[in-house]
Protein backbone atom coordinates (compact mmCIF):
# COMPACT_ATOMS: atom_id res chain seq x y z
CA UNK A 1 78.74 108.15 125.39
CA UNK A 2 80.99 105.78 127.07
CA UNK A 3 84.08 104.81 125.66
CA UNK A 4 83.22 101.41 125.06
CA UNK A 5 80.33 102.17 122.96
CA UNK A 6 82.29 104.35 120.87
CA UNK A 7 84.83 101.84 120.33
CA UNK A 8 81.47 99.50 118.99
CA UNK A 9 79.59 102.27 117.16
CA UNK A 10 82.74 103.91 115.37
CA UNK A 11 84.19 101.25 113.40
CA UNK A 12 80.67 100.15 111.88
CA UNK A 13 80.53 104.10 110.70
CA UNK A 14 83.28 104.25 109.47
CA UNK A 15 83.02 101.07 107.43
CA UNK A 16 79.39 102.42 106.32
CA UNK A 17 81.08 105.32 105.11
CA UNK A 18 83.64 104.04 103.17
CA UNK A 19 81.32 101.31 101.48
CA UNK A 20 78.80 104.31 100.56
CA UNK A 21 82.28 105.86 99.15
CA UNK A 22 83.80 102.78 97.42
CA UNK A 23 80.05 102.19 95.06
CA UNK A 24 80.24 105.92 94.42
CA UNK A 25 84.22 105.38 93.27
CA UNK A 26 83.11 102.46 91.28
CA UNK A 27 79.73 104.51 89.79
CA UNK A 28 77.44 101.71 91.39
CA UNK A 29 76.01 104.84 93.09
CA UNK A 30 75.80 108.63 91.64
CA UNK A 31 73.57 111.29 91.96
CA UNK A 32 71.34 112.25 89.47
CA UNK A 33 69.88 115.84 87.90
CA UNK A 34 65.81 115.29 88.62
CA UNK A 35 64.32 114.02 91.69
CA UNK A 36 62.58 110.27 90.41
CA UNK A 37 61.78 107.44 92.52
CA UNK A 38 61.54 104.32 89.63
CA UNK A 39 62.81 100.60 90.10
CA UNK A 40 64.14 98.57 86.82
CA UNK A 41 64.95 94.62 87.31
CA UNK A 42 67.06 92.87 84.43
CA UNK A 43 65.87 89.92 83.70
CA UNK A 44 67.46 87.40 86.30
CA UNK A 45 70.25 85.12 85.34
CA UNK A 46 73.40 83.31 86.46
CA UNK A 47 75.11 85.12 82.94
CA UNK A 48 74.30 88.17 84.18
CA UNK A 49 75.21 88.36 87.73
CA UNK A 50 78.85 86.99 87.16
CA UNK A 51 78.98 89.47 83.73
CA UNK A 52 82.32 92.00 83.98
CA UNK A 53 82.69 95.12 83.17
CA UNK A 54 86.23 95.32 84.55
CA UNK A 55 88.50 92.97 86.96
CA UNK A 56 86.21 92.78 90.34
CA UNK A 57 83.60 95.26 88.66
CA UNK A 58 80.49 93.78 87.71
CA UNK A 59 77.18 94.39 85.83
CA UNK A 60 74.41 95.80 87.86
CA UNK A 61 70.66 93.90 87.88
CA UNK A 62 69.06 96.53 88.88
CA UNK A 63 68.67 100.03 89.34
CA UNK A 64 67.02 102.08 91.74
CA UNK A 65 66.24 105.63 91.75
CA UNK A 66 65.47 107.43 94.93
CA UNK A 67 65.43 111.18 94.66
CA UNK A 68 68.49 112.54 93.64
CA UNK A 69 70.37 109.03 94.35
CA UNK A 70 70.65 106.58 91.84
CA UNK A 71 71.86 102.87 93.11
CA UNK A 72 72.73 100.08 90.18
CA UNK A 73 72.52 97.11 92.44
CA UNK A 74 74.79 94.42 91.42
CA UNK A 75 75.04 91.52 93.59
CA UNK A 76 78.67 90.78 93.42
CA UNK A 77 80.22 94.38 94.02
CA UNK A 78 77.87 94.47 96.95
CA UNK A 79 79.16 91.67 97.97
CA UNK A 80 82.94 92.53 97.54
CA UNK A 81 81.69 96.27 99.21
CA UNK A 82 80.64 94.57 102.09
CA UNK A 83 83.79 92.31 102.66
CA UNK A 84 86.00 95.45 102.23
CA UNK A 85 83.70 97.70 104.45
CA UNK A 86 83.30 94.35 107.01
CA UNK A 87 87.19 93.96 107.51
CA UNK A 88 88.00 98.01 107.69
CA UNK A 89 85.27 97.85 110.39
CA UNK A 90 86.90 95.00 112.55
CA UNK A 91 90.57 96.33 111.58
CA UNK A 92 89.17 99.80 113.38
CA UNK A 93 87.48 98.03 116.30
CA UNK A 94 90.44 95.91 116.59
CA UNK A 95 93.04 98.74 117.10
CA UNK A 96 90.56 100.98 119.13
CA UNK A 97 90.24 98.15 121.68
CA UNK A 98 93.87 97.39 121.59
CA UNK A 99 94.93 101.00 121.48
CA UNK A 100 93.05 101.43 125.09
CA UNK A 101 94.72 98.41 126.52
CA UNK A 102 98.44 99.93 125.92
CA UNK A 103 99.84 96.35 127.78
CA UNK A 104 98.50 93.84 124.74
CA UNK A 105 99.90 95.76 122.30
CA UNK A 106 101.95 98.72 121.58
CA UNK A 107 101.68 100.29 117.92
CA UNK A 108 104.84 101.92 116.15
CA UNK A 109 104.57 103.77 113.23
CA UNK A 110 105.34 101.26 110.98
CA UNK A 111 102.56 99.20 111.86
CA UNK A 112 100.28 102.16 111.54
CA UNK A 113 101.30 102.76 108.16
CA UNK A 114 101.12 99.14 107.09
CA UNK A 115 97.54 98.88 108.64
CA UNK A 116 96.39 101.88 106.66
CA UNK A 117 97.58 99.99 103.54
CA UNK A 118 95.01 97.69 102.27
CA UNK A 119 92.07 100.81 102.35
CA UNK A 120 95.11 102.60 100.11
CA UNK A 121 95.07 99.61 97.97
CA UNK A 122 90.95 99.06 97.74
CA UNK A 123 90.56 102.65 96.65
CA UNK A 124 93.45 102.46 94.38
CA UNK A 125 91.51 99.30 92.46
CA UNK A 126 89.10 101.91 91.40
CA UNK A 127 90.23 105.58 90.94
CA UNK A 128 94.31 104.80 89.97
CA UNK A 129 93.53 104.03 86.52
CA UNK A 130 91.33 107.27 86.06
CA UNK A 131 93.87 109.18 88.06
CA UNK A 132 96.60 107.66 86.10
CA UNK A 133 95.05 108.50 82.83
CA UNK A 134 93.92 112.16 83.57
CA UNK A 135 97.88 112.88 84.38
CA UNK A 136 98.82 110.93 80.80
CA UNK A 137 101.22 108.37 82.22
CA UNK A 138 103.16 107.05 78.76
CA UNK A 139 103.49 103.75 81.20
CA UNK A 140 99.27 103.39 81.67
CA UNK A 141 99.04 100.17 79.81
CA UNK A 142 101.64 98.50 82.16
CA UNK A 143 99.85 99.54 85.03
CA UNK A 144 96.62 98.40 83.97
CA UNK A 145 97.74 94.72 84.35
CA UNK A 146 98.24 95.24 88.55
CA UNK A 147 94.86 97.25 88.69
CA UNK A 148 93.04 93.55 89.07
CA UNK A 149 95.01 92.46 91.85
CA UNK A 150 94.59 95.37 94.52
CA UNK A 151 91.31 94.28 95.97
CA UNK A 152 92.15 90.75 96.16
CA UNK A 153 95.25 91.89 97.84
CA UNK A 154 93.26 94.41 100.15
CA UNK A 155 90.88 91.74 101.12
CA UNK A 156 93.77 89.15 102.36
CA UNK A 157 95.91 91.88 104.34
CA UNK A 158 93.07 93.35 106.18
CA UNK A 159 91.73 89.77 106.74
CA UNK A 160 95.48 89.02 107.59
CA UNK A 161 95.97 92.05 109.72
CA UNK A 162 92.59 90.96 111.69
CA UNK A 163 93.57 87.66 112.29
CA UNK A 164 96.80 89.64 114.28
CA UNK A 165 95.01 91.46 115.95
CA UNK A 166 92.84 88.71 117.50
CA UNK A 167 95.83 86.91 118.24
CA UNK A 168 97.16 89.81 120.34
CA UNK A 169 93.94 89.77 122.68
CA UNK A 170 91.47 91.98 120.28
CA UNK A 171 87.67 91.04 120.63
CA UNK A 172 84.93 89.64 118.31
CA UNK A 173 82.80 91.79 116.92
CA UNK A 174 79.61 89.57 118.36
CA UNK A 175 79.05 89.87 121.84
């Protein structure tokens, strides 16, 4: 495989992976004990789409059973999966393409820790407060109030980052 279509083929992989990862973190996806393949449809309504069950969680319409996977399908977390998973994607292809031309841009450390950042804060949205709660943090309640603003926050700074890195010469992902 040439190196350019690695540079294409990983990023979308990886951001595959870590949507598939993210609706298993937020239990949108799980596995389940005996092998069924059923579909169940809520009845459809504007109430119910936009209905929370925690700050940028929402309330699935559907659920699918396929084997051992079970998928709630909400239409908002898959949309806020796919924005997350979109913008890792492009962050990765961004950095692969400028990584291999070394005269555009040249990475420190610094920037390599802030670019790993937002995915930090994304998967902190949903598996801090358990985390947090498991060790018995006296201080969970005053957490809880930042737990709402970490995928807002990871959606600008990778969107942010992405808008860097095509002003330093990185591609579109089209074409």
């Amino acid at each position: 495989m040439t190196d350019e279509r690695r540079r294409f083929r990983l990023p979308w992989l990886v951001g595959l992976g870590y949507g598939l990862i993210y609706l298993y973190a937020i239990g949108d996806i799980s596995l389940a004990a005996p092998p069924l393949w059923d579909w169940r449809v809520a009845p459809l309504s504007l109430e119910r789409v936009v209905s929370a069950r925690g700050p940028f969680l929402f309330e699935a319409m559907a659920i699918a059973e396929a084997g051992y996977a079970v998928l709630l399908i909400s239409p908002l977390n898959l949309l806020i999966t796919g924005l997350l998973s979109g913008l890792l994607a492009a962050n990765i292809h961004g950095v692969l393409y400028l990584r291999a031309n070394p005269d555009m841009c040249r990475p420190n450390r610094a920037g390599l820790v802030a670019g790993a950042l937002p995915a930090l804060l994304a998967g902190g949205a949903c598996c801090a407060p358990s985390l947090i709660l498991l060790l018995g943090i006296p201080g969970l309640g005053a957490f809880a109030g930042l737990f709402g603003w970490l995928v807002p926050l990871s959606l600008g700074l990778l969107a942010c980052n992405r808008l860097w890195q095509r002003r330093r010469g990185a591609p579109g992902l089209v074409g």
